[in-house]
C-alpha atoms as a PDB file:
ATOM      1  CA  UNK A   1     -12.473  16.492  -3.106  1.00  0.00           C
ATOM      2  CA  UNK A   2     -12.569  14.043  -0.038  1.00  0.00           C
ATOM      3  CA  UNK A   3      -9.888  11.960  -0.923  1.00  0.00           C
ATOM      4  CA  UNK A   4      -7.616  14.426   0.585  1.00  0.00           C
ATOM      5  CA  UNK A   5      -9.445  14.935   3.680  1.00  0.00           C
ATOM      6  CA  UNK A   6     -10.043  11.076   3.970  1.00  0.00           C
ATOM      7  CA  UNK A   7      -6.227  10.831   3.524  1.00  0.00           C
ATOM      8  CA  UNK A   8      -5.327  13.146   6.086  1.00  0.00           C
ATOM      9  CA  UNK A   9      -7.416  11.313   8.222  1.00  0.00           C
ATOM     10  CA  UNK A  10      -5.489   8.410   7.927  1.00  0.00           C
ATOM     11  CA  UNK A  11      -2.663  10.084   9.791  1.00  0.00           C
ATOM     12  CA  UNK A  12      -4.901  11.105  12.786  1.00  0.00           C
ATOM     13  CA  UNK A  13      -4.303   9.578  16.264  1.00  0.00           C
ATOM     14  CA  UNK A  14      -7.821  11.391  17.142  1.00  0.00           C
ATOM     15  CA  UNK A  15      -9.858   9.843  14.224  1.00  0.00           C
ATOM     16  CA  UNK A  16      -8.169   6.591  14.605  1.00  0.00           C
ATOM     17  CA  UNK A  17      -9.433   6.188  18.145  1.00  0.00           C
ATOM     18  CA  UNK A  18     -13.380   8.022  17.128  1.00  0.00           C
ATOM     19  CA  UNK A  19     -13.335   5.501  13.691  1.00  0.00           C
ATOM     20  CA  UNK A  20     -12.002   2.100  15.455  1.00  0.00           C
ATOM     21  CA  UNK A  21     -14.082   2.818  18.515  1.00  0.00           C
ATOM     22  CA  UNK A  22     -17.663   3.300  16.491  1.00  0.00           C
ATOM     23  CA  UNK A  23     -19.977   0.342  16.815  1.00  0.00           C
ATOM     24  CA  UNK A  24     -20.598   0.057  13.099  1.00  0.00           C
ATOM     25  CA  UNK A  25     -16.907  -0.053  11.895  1.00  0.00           C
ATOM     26  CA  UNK A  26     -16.047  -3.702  12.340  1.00  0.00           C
ATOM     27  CA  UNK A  27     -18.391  -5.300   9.744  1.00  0.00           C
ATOM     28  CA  UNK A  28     -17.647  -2.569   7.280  1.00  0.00           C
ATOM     29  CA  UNK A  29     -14.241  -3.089   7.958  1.00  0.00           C
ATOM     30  CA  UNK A  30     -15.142  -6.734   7.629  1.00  0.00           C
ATOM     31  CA  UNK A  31     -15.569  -5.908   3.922  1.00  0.00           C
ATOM     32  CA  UNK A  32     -12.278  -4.965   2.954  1.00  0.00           C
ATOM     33  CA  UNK A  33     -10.423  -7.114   5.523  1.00  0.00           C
ATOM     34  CA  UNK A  34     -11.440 -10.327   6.054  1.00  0.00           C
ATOM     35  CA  UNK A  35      -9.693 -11.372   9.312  1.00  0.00           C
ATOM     36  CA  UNK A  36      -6.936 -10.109  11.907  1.00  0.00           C
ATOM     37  CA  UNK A  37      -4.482 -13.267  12.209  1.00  0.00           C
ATOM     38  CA  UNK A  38      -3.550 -16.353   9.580  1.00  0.00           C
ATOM     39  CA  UNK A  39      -5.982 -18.402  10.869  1.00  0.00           C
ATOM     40  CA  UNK A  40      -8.806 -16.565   9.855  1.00  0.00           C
ATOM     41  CA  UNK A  41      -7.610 -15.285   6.557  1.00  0.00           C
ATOM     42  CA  UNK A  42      -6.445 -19.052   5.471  1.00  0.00           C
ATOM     43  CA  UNK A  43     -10.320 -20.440   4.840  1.00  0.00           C
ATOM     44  CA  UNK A  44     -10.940 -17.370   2.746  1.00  0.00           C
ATOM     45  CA  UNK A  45      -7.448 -17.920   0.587  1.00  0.00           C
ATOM     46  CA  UNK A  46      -8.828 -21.553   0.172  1.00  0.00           C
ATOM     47  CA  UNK A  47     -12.218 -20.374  -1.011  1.00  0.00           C
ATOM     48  CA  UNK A  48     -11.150 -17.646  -3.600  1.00  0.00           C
ATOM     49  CA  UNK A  49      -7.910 -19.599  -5.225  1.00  0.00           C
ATOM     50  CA  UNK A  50     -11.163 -22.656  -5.278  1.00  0.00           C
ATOM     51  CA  UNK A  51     -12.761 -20.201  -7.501  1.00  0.00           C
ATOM     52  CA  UNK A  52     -10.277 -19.865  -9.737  1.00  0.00           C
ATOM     53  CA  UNK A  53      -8.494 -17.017  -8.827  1.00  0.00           C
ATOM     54  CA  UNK A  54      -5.205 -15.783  -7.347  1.00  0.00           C
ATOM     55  CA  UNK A  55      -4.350 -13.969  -3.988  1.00  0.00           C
ATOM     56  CA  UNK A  56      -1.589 -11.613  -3.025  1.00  0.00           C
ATOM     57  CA  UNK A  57      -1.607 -11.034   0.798  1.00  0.00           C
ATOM     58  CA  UNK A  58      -0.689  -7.958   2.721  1.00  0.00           C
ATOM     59  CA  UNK A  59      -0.112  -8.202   6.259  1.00  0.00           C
ATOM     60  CA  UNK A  60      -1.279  -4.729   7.054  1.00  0.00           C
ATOM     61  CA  UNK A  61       0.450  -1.924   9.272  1.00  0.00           C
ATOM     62  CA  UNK A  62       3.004   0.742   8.637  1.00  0.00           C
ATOM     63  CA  UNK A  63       3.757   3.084  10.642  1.00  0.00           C
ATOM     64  CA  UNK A  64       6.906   1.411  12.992  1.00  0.00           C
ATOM     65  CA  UNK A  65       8.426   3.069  15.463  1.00  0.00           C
ATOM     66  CA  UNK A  66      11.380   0.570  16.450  1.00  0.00           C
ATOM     67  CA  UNK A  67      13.568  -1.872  15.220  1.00  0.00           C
ATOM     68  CA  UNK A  68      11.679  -4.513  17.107  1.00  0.00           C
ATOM     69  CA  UNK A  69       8.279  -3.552  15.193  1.00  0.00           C
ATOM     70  CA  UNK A  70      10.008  -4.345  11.752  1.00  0.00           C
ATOM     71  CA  UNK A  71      11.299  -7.434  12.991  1.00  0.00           C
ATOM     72  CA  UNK A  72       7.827  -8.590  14.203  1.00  0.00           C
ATOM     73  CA  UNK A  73       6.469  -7.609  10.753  1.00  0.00           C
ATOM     74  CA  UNK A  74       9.089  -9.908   9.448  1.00  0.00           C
ATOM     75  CA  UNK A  75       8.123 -12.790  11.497  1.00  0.00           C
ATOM     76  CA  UNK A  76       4.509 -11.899  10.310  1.00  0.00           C
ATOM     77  CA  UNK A  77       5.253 -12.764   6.622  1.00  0.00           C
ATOM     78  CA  UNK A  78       7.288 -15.724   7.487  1.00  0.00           C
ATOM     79  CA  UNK A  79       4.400 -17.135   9.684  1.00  0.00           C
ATOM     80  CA  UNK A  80       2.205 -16.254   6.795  1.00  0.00           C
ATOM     81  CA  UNK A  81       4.788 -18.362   4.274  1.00  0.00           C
ATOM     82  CA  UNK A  82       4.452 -21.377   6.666  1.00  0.00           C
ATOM     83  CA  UNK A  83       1.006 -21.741   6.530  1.00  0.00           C
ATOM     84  CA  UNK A  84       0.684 -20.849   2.402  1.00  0.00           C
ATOM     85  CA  UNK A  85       3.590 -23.930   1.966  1.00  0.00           C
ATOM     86  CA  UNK A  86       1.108 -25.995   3.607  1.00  0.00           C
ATOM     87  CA  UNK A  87      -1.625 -25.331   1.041  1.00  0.00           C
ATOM     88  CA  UNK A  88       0.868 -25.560  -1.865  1.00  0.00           C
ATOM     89  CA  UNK A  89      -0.694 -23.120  -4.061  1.00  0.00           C
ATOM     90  CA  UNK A  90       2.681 -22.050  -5.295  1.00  0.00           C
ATOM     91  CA  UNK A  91       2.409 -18.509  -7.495  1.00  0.00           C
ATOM     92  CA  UNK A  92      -1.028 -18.475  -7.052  1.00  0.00           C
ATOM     93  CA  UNK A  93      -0.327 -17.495  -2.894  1.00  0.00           C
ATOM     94  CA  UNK A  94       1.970 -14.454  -3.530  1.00  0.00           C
ATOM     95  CA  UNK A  95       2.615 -11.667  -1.046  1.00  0.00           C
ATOM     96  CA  UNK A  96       2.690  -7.333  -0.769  1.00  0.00           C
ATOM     97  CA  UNK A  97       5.311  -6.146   0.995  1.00  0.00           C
ATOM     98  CA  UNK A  98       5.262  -2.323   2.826  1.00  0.00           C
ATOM     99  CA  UNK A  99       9.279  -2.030   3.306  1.00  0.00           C
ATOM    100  CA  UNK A 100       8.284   1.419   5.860  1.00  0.00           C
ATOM    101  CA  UNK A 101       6.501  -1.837   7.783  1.00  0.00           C
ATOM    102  CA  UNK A 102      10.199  -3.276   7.348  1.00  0.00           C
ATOM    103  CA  UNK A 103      12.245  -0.590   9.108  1.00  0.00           C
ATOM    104  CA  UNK A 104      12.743   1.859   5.834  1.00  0.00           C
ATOM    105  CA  UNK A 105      12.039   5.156   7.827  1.00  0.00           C
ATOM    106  CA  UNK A 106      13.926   4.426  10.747  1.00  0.00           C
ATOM    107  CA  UNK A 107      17.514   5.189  11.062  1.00  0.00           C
ATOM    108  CA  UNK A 108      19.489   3.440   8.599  1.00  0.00           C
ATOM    109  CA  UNK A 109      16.478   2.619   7.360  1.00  0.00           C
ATOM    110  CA  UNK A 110      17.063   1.550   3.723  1.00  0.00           C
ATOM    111  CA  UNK A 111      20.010  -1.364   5.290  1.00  0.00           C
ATOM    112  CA  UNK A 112      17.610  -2.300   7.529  1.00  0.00           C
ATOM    113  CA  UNK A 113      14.824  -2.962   5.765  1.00  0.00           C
ATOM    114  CA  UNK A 114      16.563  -4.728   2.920  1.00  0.00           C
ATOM    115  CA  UNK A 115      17.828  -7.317   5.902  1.00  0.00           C
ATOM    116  CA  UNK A 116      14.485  -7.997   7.035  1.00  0.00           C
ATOM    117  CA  UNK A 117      12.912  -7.894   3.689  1.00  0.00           C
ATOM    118  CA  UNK A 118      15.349 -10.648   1.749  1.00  0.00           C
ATOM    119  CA  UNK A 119      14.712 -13.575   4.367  1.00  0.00           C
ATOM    120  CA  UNK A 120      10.691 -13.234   3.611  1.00  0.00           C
ATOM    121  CA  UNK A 121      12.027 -13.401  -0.260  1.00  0.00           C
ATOM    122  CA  UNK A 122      13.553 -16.214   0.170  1.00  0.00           C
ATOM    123  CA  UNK A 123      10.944 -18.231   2.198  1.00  0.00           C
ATOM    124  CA  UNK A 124       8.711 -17.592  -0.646  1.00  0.00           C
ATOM    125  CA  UNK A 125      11.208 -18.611  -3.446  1.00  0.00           C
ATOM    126  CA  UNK A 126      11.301 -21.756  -1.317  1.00  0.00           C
ATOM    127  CA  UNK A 127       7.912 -22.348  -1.655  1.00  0.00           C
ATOM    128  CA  UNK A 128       7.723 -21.603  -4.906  1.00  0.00           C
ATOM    129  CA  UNK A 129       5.708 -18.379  -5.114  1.00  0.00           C
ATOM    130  CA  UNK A 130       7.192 -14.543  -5.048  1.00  0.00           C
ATOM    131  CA  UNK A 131       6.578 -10.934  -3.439  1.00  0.00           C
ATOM    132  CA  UNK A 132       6.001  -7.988  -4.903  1.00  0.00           C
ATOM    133  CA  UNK A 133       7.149  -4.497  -2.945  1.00  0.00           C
ATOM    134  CA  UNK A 134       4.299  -1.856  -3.150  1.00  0.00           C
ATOM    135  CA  UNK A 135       5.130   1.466  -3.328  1.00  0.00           C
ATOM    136  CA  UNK A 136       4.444   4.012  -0.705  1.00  0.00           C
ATOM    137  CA  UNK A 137       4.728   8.029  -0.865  1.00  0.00           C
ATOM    138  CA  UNK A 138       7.410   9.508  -3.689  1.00  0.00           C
ATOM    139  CA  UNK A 139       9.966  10.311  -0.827  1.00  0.00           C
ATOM    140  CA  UNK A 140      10.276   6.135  -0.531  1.00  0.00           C
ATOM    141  CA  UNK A 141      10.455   5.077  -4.047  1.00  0.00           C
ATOM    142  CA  UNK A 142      14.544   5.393  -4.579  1.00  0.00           C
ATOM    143  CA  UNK A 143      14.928   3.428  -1.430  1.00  0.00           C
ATOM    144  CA  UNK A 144      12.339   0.449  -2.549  1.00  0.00           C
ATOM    145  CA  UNK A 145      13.444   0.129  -6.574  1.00  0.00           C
ATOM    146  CA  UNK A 146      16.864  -0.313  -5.136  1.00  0.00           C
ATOM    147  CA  UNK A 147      16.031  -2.801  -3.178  1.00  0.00           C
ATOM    148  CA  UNK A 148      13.537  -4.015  -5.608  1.00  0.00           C
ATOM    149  CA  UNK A 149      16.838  -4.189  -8.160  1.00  0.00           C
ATOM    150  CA  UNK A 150      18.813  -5.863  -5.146  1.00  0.00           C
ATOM    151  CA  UNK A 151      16.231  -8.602  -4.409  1.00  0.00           C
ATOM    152  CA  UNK A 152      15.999  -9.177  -8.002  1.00  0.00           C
ATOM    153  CA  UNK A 153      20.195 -10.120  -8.891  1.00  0.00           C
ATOM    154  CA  UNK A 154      19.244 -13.291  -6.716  1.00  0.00           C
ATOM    155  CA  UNK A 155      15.083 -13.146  -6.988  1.00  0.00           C
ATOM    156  CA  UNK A 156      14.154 -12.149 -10.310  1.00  0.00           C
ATOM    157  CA  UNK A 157      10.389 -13.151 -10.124  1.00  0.00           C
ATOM    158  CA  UNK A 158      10.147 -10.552  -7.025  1.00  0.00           C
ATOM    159  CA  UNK A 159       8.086  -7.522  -8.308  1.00  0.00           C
ATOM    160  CA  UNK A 160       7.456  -4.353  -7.584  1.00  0.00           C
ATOM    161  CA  UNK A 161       4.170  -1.371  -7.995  1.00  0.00           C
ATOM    162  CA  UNK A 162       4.402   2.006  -9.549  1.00  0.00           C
ATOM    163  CA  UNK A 163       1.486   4.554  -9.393  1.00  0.00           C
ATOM    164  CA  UNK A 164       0.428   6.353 -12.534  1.00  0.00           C
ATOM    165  CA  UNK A 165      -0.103   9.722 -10.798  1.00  0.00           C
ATOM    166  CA  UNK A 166       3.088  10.809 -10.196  1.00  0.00           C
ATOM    167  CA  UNK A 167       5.143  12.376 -12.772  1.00  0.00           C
ATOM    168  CA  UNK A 168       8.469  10.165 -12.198  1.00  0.00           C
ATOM    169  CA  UNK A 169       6.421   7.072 -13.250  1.00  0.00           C
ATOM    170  CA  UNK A 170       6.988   6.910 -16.860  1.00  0.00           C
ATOM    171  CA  UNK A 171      10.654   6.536 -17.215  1.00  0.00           C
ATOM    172  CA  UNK A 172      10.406   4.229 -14.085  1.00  0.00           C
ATOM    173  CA  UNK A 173       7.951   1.510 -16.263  1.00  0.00           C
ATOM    174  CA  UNK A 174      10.720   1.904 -18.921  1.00  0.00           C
ATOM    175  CA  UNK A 175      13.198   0.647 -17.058  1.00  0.00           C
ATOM    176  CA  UNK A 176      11.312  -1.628 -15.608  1.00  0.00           C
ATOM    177  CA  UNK A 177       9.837  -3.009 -18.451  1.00  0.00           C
ATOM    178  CA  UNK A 178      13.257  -3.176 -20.118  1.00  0.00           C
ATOM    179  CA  UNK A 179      14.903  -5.127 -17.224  1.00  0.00           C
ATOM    180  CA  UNK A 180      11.724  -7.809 -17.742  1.00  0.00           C
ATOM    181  CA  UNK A 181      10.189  -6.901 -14.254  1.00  0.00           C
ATOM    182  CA  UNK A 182       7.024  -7.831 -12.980  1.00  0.00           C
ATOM    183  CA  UNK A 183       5.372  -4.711 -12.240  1.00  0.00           C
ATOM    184  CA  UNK A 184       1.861  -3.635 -10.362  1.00  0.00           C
ATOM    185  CA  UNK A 185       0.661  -0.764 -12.063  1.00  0.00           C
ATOM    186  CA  UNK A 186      -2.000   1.565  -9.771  1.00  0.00           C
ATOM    187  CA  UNK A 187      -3.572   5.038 -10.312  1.00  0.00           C
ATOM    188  CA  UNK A 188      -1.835   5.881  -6.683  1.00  0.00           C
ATOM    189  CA  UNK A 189      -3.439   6.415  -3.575  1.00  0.00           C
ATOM    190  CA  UNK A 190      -1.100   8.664  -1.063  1.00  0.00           C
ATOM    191  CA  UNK A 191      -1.664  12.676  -0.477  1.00  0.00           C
ATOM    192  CA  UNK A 192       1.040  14.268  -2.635  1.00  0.00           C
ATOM    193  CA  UNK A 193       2.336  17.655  -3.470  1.00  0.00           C
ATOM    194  CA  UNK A 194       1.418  19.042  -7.129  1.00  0.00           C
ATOM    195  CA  UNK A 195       5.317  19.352  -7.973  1.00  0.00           C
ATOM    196  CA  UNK A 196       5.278  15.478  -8.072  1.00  0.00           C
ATOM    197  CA  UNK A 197       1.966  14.448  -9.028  1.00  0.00           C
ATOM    198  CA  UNK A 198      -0.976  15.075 -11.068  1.00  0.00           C
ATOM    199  CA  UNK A 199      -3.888  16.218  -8.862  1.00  0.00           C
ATOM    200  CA  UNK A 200      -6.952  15.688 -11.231  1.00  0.00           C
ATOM    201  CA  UNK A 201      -8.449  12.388 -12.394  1.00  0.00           C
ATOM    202  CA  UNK A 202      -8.632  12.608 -15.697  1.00  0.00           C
ATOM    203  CA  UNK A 203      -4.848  13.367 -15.671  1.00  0.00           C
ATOM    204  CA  UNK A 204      -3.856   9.951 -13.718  1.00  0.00           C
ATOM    205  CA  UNK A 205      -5.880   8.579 -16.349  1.00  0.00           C
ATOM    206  CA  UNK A 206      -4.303   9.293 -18.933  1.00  0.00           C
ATOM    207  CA  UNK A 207      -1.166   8.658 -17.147  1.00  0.00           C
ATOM    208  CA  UNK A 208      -2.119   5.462 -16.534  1.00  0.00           C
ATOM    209  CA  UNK A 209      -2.721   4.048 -20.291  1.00  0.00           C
ATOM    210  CA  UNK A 210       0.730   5.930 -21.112  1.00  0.00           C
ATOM    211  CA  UNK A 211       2.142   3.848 -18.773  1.00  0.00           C
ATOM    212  CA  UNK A 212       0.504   0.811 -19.303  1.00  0.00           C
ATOM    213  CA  UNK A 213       1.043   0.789 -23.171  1.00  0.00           C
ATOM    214  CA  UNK A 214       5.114   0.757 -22.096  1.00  0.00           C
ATOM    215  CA  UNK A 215       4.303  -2.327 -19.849  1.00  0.00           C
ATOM    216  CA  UNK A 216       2.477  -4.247 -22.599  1.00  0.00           C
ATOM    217  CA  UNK A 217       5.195  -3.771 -25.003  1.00  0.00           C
ATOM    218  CA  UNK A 218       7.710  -4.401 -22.456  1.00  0.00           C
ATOM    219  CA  UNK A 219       9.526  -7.558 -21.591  1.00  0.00           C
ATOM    220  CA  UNK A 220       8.603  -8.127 -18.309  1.00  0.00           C
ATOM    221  CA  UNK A 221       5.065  -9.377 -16.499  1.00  0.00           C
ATOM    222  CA  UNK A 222       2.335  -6.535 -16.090  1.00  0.00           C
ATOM    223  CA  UNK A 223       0.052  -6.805 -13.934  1.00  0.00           C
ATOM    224  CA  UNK A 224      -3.123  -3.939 -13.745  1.00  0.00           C
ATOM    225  CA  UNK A 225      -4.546  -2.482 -10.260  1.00  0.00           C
ATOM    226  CA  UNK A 226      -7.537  -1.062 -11.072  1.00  0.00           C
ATOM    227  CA  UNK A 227     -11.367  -1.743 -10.575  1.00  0.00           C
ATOM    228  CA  UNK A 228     -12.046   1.290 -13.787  1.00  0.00           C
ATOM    229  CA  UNK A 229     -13.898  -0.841 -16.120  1.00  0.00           C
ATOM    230  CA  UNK A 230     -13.356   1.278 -18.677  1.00  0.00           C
ATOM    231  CA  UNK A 231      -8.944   0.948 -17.369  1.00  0.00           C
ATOM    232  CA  UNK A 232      -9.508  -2.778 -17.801  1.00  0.00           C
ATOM    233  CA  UNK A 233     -11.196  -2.857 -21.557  1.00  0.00           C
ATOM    234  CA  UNK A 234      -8.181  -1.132 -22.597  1.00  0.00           C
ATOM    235  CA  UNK A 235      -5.761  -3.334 -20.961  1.00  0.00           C
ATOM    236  CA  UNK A 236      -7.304  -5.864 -22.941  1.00  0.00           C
ATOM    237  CA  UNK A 237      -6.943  -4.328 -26.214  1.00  0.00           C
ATOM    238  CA  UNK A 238      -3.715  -3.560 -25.371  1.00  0.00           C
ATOM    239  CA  UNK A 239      -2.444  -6.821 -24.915  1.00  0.00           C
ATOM    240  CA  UNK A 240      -4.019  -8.194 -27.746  1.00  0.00           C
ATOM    241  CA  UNK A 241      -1.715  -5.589 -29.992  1.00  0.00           C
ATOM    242  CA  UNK A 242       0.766  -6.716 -27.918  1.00  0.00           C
ATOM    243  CA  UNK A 243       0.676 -10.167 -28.564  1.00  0.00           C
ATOM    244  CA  UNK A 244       0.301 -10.743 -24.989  1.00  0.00           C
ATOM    245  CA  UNK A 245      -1.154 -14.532 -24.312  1.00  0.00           C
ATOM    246  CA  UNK A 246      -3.579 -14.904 -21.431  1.00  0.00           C
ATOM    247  CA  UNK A 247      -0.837 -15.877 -18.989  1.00  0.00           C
ATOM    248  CA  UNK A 248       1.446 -13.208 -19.720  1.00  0.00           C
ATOM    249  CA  UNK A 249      -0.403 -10.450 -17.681  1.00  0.00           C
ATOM    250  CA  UNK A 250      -2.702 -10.380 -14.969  1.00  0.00           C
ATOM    251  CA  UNK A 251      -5.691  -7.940 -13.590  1.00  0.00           C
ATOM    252  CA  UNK A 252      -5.580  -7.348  -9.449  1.00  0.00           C
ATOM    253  CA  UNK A 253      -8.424  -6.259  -7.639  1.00  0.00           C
ATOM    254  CA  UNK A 254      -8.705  -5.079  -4.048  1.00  0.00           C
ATOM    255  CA  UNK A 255     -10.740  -8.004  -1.953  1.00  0.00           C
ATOM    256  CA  UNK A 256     -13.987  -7.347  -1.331  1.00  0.00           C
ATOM    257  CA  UNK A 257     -14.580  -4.735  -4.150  1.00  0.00           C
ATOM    258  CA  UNK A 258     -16.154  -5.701  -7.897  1.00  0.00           C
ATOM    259  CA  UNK A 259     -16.062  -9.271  -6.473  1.00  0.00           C
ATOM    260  CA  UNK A 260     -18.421 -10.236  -9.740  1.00  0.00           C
ATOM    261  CA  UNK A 261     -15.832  -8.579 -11.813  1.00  0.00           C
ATOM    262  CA  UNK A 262     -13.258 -11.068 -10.220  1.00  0.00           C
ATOM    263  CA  UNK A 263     -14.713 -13.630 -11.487  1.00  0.00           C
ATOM    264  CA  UNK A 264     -16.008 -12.978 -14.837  1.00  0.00           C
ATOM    265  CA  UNK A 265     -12.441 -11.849 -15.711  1.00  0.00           C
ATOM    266  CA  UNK A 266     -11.196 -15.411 -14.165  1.00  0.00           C
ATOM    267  CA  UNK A 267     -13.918 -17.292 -16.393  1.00  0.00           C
ATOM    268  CA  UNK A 268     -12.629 -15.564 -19.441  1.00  0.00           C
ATOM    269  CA  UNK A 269      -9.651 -17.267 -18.527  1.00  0.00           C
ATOM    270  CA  UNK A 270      -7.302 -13.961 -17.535  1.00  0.00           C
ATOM    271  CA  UNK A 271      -5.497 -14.594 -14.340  1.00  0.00           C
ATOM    272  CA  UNK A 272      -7.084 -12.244 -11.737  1.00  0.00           C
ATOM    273  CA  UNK A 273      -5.310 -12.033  -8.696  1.00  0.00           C
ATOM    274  CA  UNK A 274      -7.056 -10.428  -5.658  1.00  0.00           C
ATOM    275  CA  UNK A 275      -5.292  -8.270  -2.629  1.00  0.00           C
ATOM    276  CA  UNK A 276      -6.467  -9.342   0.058  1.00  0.00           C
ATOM    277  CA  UNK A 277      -5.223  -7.557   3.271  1.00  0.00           C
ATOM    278  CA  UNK A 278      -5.426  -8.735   7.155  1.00  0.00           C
ATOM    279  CA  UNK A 279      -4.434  -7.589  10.587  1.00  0.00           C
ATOM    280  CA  UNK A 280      -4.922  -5.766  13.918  1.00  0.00           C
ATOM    281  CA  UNK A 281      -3.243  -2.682  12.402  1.00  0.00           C
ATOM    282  CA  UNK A 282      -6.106  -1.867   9.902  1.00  0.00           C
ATOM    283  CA  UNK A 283      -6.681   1.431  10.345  1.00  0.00           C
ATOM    284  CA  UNK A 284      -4.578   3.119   7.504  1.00  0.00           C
ATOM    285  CA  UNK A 285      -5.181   0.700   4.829  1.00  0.00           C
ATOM    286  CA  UNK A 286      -8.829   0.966   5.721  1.00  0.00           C
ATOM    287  CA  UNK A 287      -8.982   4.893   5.286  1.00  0.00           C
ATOM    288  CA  UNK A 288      -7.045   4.491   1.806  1.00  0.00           C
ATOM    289  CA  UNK A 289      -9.498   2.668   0.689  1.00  0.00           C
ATOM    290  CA  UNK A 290     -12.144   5.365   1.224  1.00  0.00           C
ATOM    291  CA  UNK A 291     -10.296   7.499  -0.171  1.00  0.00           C
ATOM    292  CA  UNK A 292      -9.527   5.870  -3.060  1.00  0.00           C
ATOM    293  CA  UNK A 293     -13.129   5.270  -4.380  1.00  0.00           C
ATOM    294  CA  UNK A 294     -16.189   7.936  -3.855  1.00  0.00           C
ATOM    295  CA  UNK A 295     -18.215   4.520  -3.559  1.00  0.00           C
ATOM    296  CA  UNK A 296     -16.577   3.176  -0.580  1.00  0.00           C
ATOM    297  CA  UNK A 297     -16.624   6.338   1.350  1.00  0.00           C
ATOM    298  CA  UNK A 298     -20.836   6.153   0.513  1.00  0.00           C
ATOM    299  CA  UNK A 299     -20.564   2.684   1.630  1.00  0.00           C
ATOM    300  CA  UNK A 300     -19.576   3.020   4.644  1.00  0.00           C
ATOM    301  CA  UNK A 301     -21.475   6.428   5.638  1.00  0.00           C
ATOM    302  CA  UNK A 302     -25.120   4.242   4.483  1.00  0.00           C
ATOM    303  CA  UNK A 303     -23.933   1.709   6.864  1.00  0.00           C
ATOM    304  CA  UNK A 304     -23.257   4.348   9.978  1.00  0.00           C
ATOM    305  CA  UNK A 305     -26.980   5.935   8.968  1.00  0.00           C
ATOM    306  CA  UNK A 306     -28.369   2.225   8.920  1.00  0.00           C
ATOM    307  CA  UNK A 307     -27.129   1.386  12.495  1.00  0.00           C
ATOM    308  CA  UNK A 308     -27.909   4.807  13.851  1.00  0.00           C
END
């Protein structure tokens, strides 16, 4: 019953400042977002791709204002590409993309965004590694699997995420899976209206093994978002009736959450691929996060109570 709160929160100029202004929030922060610029994220890309797993990075903010704000997000991913081409980790370096952090709500907004978005495509394709558009709230999703289908003619390997909890989603992984997409799949984490989405648990997760049977017996590249052990075991099992080798699927986690789970799941040989967010513009991802996961929100409440 918090997630909505927590999520509303999110929005909040007035709990921004309280929240980013509290002694204790930087090293829980810390937790989920391991540094504000390249430099500091690039020593922890080295040390989890030396582990054996895969990253996808997401230069976090959202909420632009101006044309000039998308363009400096561009510049942010192509910064980003510069410094992964140095460490030529190829597909094992991907990247999120946020196309609302691109210019999508602005005024021609959709245009706009896919000009900014296609140059960061192609600096990865250079590279050799991809992106992979994440999905934001319903009212979005038109705009980005049109430009997800646009990037694609030229891109193919550029993916895109859909969220199990809204009602739309099924026929979307058809489509998807039919066109031989790669495609995120997540439970779904904005605030949205009952006429779009279902609003209880056990609902999205049911949803989401619907969903992620289509994927599996798709022809394109699934890969799972969740930390649900019990989501994961069946992914498994699902691939296996599938016929799905190893490499033909992945599992992505959120950085700094089930970081054991990471790992055995790399040792069993899957490809595990962690999303791992940085940035001064924290704030929103951060919240989303507590929202997401009853644990996270305790988390970070036993660390206030430990410092005060």
């Amino acid at each position: 019953m918090l997630g909505p709160v927590i999520l509303a929160a999110s929005r909040s100029d007035k709990m921004r400042r309280l929240i980013s202004a509290a002694p204790v929030t930087k090293p829980v922060v810390d937790r989920f977002i391991p540094g504000e610029t390249v430099d500091q994220v690039v020593p922890i890309i080295r040390e989890l791709t030396g582990k054996g797993l895969e990253v996808t990075m997401d230069v976090v903010g959202e909420d632009i204002t101006t044309p000039e704000q998308a363009t400096a997000a561009r510049d942010a991913y192509l910064d980003l590409i510069e410094r992964l081409k140095q460490l030529d980790l190829g597909t094992k370096a991907e990247m999120s993309i946020k196309l609302s952090m691109f210019g999508q709500a602005l005024e021609g907004g959709h245009e706009l965004a896919l000009a900014n978005v296609r140059p960061v495509v192609e600096a990865a394709a250079a590279i050799g590694t991809t992106v992979t558009l994440d999905a934001e709230d319903h009212t979005t999703l038109d705009s980005m699997f049109a430009i997800h289908e646009e990037l694609r003619k030229d891109f193919p390997q550029t993916g895109c995420v859909i969220q199990a909890y809204l009602f739309r989603t099924e026929a979307d992984a058809r489509r998807l899976a039919e066109s031989g997409s790669r495609v995120r799949l997540v439970k779904g984490a904005y605030k949205e209206p009952a006429e779009v989405a279902y609003q209880q648990k056990a609902e999205t997760d049911k949803a989401y093994v619907r969903i992620l049977k289509i994927l599996m017996e798709g022809e394109g590249y699934p890969m799972i978002g969740s930390h649900d052990p019990r989501l994961i075991s069946i992914a498994q099992e699902l691939a296996r009736k599938a016929g799905r080798k190893l490499d033909e699927y992945e599992f992505q986690m959120l950085y700094g959450i089930r970081s054991d789970e990471h790992l055995r799941l790399a040792a069993e040989g899957h490809r595990m691929r962690v999303y791992t967010a940085y940035g001064t513009d924290w704030y929103g991802y951060f919240m989303r996060r507590l929202a997401e996961k009853p644990a996270n929100l305790l988390f970070f409440a036993r660390s206030i109570l430990t410092k005060g």
